[in-house]
N, C-alpha and C. Protein backbone atom coordinates (compact mmCIF):
# COMPACT_ATOMS: atom_id res chain seq x y z
N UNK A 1 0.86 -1.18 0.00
CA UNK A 1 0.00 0.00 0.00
C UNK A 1 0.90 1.24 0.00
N UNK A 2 0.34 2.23 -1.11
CA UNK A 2 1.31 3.49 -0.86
C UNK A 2 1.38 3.89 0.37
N UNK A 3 2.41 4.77 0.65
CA UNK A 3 2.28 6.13 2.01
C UNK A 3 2.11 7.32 1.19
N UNK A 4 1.70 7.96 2.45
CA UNK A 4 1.61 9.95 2.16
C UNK A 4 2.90 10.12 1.52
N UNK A 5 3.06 11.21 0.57
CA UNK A 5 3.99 10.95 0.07
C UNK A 5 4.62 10.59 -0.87
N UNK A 6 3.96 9.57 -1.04
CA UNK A 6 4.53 8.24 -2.59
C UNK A 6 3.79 8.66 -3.68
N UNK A 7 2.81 9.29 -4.16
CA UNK A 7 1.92 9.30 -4.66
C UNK A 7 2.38 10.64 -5.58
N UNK A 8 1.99 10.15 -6.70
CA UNK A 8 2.58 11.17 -7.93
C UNK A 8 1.73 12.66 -7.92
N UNK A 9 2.29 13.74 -7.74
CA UNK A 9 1.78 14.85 -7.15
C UNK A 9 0.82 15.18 -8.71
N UNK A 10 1.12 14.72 -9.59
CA UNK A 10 0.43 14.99 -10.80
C UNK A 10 -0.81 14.50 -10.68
N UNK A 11 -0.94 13.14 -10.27
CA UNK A 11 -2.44 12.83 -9.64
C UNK A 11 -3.78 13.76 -8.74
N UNK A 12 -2.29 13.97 -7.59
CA UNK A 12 -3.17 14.88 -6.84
C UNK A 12 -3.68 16.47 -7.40
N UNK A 13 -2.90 16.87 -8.16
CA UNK A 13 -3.34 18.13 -9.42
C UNK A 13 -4.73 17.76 -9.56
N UNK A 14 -4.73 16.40 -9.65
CA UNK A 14 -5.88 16.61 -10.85
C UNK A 14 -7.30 15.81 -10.61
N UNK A 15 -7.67 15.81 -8.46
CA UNK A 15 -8.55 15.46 -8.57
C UNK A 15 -9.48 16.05 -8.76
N UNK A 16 -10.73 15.44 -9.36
CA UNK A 16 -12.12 15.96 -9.39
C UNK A 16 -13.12 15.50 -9.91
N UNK A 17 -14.52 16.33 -10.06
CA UNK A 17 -15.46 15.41 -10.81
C UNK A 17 -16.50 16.69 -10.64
N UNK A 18 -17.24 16.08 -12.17
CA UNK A 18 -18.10 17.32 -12.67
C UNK A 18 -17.98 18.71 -11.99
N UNK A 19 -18.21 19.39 -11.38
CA UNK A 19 -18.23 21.63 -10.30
C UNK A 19 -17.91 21.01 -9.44
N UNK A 20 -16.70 19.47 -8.90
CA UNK A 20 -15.93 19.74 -7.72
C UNK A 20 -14.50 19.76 -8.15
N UNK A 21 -13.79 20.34 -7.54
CA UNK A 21 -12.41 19.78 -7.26
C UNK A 21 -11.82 19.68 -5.61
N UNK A 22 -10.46 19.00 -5.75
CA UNK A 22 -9.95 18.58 -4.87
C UNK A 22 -8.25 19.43 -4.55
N UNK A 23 -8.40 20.10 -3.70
CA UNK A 23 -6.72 20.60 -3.47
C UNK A 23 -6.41 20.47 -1.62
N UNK A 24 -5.01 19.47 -2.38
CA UNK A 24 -4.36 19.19 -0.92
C UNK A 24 -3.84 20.26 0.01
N UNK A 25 -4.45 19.88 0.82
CA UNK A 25 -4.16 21.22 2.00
C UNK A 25 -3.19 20.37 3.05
N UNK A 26 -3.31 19.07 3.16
CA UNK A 26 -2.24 18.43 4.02
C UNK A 26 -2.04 16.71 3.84
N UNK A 27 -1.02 16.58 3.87
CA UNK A 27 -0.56 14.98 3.50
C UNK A 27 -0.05 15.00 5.30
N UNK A 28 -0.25 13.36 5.70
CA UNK A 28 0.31 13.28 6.97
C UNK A 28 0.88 11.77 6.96
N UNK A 29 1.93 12.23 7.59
CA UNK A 29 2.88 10.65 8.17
C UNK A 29 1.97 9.74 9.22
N UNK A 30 1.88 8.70 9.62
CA UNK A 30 1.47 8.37 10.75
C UNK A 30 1.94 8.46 11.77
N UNK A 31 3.16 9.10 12.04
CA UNK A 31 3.27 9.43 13.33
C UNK A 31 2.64 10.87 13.61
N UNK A 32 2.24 11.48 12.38
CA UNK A 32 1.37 12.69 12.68
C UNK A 32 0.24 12.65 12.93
N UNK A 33 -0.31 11.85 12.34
CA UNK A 33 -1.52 11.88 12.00
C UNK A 33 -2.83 11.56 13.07
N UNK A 34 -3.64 12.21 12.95
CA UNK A 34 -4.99 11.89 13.82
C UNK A 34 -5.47 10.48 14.24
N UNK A 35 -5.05 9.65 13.17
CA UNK A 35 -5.84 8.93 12.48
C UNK A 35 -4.63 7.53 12.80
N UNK A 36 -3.69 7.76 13.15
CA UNK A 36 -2.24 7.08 13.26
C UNK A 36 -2.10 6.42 11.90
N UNK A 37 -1.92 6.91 10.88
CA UNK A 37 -2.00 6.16 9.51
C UNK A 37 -1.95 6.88 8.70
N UNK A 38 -0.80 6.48 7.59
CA UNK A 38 -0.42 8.00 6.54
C UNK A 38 -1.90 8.05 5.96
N UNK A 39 -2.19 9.76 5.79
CA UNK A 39 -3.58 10.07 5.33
C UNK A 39 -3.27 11.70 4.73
N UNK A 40 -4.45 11.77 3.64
CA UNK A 40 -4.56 12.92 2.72
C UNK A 40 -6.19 13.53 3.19
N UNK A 41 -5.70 15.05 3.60
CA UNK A 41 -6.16 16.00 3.68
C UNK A 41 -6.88 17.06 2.32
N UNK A 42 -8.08 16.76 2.08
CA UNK A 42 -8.11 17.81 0.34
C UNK A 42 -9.12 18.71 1.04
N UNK A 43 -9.11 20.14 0.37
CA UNK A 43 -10.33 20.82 0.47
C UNK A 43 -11.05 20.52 -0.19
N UNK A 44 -12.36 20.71 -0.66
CA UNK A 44 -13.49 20.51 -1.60
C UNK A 44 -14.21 22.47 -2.02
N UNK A 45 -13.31 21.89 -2.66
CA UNK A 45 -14.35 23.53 -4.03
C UNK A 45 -14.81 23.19 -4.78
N UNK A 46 -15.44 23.97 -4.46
CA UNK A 46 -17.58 24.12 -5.52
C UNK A 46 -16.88 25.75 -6.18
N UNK A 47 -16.75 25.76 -7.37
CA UNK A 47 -16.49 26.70 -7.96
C UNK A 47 -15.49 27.62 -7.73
N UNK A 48 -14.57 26.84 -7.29
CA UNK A 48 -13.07 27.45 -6.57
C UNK A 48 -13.71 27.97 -5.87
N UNK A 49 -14.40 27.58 -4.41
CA UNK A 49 -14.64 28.57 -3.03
C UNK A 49 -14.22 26.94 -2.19
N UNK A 50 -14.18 27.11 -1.03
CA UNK A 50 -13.75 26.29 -0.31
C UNK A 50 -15.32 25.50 0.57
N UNK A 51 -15.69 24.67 0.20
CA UNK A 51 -17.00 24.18 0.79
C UNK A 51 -17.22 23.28 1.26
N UNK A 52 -15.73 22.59 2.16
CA UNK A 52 -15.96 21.67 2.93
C UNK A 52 -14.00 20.96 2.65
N UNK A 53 -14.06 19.99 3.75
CA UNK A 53 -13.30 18.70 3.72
C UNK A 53 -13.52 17.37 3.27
N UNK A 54 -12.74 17.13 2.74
CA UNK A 54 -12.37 15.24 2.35
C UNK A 54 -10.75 14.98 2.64
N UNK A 55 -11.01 13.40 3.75
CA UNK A 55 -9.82 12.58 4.19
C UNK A 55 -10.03 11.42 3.25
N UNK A 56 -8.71 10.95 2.97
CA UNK A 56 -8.40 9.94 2.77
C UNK A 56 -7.38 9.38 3.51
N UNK A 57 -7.60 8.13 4.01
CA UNK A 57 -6.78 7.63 4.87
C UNK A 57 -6.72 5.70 4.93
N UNK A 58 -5.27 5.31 3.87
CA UNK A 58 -5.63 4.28 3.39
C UNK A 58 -4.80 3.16 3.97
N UNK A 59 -4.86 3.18 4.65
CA UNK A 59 -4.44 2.30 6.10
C UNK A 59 -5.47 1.20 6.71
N UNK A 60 -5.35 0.14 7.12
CA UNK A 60 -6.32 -1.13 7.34
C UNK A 60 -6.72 -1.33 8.62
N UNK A 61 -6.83 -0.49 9.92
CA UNK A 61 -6.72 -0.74 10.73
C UNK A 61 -8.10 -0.87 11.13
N UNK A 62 -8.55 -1.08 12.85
CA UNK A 62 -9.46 -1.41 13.35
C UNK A 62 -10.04 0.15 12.98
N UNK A 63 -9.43 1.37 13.65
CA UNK A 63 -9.59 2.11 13.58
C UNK A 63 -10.24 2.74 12.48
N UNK A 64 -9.99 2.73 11.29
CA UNK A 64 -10.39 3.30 9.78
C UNK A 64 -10.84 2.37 9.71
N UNK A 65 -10.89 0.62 9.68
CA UNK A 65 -12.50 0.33 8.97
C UNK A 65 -13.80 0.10 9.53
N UNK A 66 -13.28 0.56 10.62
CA UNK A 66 -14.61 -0.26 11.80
C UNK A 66 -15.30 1.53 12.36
N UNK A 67 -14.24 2.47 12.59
CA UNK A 67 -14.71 3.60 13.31
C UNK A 67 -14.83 4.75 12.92
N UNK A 68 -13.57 5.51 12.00
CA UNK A 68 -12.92 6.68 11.68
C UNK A 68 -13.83 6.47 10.69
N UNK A 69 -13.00 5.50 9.70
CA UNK A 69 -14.06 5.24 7.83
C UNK A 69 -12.16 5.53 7.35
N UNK A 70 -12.13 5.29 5.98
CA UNK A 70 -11.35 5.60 5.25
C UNK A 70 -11.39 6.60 4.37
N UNK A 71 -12.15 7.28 4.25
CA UNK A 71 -12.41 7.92 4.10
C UNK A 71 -13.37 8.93 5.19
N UNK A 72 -13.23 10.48 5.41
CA UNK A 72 -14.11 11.23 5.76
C UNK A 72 -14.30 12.78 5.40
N UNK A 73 -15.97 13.20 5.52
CA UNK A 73 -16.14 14.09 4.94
C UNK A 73 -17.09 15.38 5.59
N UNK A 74 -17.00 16.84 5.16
CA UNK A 74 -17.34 17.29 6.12
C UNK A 74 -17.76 18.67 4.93
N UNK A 75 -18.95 18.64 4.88
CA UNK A 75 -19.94 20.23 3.86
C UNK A 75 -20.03 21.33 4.55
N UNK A 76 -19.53 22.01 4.46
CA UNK A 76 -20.15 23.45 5.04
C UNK A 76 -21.21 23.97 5.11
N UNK A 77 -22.23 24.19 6.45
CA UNK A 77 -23.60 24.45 5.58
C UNK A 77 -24.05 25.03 4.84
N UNK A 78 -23.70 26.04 4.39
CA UNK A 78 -23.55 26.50 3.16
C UNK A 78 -24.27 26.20 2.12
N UNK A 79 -23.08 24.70 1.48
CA UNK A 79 -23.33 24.21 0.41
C UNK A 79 -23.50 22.76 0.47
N UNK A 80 -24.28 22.47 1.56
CA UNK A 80 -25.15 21.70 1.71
C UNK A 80 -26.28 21.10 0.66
N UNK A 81 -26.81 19.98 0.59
CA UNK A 81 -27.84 19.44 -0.35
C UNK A 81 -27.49 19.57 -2.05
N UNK A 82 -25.84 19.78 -2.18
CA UNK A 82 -25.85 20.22 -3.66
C UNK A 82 -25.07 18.47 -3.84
N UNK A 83 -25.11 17.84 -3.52
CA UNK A 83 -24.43 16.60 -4.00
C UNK A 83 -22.85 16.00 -3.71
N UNK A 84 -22.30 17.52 -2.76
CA UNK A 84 -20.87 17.96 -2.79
C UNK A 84 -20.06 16.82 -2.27
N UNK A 85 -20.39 16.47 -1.38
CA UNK A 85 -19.86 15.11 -0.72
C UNK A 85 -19.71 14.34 -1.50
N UNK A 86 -20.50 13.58 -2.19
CA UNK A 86 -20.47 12.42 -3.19
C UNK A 86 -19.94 12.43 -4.25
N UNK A 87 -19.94 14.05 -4.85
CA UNK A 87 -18.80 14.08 -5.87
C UNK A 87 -17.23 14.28 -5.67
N UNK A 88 -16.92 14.59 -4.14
CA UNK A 88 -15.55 14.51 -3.59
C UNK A 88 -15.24 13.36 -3.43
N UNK A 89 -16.10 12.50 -2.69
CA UNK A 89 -15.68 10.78 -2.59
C UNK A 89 -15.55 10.24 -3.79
N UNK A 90 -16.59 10.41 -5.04
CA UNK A 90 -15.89 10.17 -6.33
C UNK A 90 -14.38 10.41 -6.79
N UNK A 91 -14.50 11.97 -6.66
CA UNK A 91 -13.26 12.34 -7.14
C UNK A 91 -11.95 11.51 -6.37
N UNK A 92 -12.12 10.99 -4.93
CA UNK A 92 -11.06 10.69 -4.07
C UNK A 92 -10.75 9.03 -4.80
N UNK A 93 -11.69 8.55 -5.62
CA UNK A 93 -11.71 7.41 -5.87
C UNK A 93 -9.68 6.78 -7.06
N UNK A 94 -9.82 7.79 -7.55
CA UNK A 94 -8.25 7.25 -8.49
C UNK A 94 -7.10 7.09 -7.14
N UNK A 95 -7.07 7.80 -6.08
CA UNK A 95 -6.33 8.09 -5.51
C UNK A 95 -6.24 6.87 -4.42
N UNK A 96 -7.15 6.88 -4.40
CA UNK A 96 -7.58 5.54 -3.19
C UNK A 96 -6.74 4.32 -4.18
N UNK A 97 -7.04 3.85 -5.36
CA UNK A 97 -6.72 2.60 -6.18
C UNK A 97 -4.95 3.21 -6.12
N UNK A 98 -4.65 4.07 -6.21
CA UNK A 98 -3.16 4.47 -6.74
C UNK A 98 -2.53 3.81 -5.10
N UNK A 99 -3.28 4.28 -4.14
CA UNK A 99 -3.06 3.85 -2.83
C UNK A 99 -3.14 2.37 -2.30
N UNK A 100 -3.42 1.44 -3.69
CA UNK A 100 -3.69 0.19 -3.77
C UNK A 100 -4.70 -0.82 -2.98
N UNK A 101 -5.69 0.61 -2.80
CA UNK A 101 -7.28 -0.28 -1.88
C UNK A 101 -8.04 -0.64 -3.42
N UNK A 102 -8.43 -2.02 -3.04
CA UNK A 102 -9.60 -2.65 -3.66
C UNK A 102 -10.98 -2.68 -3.32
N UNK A 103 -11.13 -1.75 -1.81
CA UNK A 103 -12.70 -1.74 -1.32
C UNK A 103 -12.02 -0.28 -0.39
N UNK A 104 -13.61 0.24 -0.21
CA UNK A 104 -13.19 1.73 1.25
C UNK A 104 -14.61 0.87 1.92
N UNK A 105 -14.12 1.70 3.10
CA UNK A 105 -14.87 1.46 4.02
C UNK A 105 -14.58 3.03 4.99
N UNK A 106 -16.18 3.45 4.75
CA UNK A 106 -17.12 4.50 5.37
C UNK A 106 -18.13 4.29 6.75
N UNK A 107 -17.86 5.15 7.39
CA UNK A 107 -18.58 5.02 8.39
C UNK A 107 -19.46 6.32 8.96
N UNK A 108 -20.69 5.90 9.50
CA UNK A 108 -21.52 7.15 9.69
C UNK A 108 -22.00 6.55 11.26
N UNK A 109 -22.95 7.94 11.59
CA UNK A 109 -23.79 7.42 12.94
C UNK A 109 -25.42 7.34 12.49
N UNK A 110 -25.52 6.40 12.94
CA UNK A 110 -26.95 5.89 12.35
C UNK A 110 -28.48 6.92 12.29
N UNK A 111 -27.73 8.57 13.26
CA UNK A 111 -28.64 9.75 13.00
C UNK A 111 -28.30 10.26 11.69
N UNK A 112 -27.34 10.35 10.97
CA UNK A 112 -26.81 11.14 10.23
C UNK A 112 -27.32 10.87 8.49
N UNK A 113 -28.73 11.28 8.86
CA UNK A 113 -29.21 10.88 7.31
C UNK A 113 -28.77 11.06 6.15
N UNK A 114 -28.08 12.61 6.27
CA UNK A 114 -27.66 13.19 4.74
C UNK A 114 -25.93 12.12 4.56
N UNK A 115 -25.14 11.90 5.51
CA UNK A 115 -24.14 10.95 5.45
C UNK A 115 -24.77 9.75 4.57
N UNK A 116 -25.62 9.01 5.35
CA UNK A 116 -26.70 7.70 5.07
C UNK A 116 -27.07 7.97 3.34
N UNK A 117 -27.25 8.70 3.24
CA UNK A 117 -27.71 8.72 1.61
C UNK A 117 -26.76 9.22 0.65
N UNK A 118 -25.87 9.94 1.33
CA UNK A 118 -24.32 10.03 0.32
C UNK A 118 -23.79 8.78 0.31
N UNK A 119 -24.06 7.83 1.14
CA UNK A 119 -22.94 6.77 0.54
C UNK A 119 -23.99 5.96 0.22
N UNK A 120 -25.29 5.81 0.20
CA UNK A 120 -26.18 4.88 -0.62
C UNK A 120 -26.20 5.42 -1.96
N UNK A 121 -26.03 6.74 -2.38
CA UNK A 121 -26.54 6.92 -3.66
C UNK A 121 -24.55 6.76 -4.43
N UNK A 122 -23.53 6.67 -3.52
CA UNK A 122 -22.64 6.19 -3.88
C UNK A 122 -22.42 4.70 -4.48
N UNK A 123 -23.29 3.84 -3.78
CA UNK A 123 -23.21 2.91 -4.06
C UNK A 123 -22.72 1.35 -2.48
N UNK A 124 -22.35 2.63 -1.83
CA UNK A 124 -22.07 1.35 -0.58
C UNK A 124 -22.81 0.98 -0.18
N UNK A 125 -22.47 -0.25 0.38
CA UNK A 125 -23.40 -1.68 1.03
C UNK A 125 -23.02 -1.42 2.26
N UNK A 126 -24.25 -1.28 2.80
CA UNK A 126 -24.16 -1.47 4.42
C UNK A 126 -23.76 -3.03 5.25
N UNK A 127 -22.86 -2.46 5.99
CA UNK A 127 -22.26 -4.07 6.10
C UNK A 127 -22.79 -4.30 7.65
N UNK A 128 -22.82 -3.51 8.76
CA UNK A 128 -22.76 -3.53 9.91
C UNK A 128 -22.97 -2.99 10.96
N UNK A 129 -23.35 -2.59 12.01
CA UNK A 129 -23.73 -1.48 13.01
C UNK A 129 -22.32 -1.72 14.04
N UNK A 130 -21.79 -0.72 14.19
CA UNK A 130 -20.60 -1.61 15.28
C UNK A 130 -20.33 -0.52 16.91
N UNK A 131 -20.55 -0.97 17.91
CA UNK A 131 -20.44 -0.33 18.65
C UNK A 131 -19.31 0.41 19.19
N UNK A 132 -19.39 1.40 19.66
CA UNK A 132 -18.35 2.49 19.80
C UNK A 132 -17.88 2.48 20.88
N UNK A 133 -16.31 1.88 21.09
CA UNK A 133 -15.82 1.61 22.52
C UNK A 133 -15.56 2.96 23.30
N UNK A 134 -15.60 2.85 24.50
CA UNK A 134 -14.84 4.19 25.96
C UNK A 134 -14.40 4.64 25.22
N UNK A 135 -13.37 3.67 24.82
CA UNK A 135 -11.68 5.10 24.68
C UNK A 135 -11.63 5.99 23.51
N UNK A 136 -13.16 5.43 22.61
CA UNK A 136 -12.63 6.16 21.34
C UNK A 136 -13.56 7.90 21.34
N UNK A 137 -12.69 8.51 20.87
CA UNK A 137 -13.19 10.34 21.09
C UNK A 137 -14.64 10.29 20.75
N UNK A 138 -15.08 9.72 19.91
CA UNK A 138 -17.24 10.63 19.55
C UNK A 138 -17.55 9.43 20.87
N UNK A 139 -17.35 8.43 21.26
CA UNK A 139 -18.00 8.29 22.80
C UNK A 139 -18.28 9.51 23.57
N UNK A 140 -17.02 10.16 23.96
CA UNK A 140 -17.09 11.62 24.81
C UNK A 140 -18.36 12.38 24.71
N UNK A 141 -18.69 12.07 23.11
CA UNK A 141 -19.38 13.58 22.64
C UNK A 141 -21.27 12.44 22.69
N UNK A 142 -21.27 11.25 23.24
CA UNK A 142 -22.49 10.80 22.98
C UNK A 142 -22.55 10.04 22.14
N UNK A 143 -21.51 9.52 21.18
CA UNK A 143 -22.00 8.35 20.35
C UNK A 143 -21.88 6.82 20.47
N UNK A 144 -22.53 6.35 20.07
CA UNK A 144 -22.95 4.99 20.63
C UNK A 144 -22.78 3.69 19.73
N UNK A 145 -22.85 3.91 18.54
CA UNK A 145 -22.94 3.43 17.31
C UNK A 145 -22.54 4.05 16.10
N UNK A 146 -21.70 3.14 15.07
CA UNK A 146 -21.11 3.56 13.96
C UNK A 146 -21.59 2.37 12.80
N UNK A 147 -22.49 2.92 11.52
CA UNK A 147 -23.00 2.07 10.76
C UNK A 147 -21.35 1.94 9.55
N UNK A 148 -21.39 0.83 9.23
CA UNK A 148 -20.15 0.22 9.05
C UNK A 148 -20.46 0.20 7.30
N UNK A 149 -20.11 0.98 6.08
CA UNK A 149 -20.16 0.62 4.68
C UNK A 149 -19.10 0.40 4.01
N UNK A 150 -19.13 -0.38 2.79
CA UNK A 150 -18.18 -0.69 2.16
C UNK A 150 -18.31 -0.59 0.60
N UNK A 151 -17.32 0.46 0.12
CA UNK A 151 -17.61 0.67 -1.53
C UNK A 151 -16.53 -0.43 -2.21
N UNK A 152 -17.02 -1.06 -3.06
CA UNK A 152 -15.73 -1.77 -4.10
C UNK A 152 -15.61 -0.93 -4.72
N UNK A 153 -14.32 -1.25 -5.22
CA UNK A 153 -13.61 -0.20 -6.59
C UNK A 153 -13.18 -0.84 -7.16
N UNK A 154 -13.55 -0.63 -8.52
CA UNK A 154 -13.47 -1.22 -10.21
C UNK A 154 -12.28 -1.09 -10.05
């Protein structure tokens, strides 16, 4: 599997898909990282304005496939309900295969409808409900449960 890093910066130029693009705002080592696992940081612009976050983070651990996701994503309300999410996870899709994943795995909380239907109309299969141990941080904040999806990639 690639690391942060390895990955031909010409790629990262050039993610996107239909009024999104993708520009890296941070690549991280795993000893940096949030996530303990080399991972890519992109903004998401809707018409060159800045309208949210997308992670990629392509590392196998308990952590990213069971809790974090391997991906994650975050709309500004803003620009909300325009599709924005789903065309960033598209766009993140060459990058993920260059990163040598054959499946992602996404994770939501089972309130989070507009999440719930970005990755159904993506195409992921709900695989699982998995409970959210003490130690991990959205416990703190009240969460209880993490619905567990999984996209293949062609």
């Amino acid at each position: 599997m690639a690391e942060a890093g390895d990955i031909d910066t010409a790629l990262l130029a050039r993610l996107g898909c239909d009024d999104v693009s993708l520009r890296l705002s941070r690549s991280y080592s795993p000893e940096t990282s949030p996530w303990r696992a080399a991972a890519y940081r992109f903004d998401i612009l809707a018409e060159a304005e800045p309208a949210g976050t997308i992670s990629l983070r392509p590392g196998a651990s308990y952590l990213l496939t069971h809790l974090a996701g391997q991906i994650g994503f975050s709309v500004e309300p803003a620009y909300r309900g325009r599709g924005l999410a789903g065309k960033a996870v598209t766009a993140l899709l060459p990058l993920a295969k260059a990163c040598g994943l054959s499946e992602l795995w996404l994770t939501t909380t089972p309130d989070n409808l507009a999440s719930r239907r970005t990755l159904e109309r993506l195409g992921c299969v709900l695989v699982e409900e998995v409970t959210i141990p003490e130690n991990y941080e959205s416990y703190a904040r009240g969460e209880r449960l993490k619905l567990r999806y999984r996209l293949e990639l062609d």
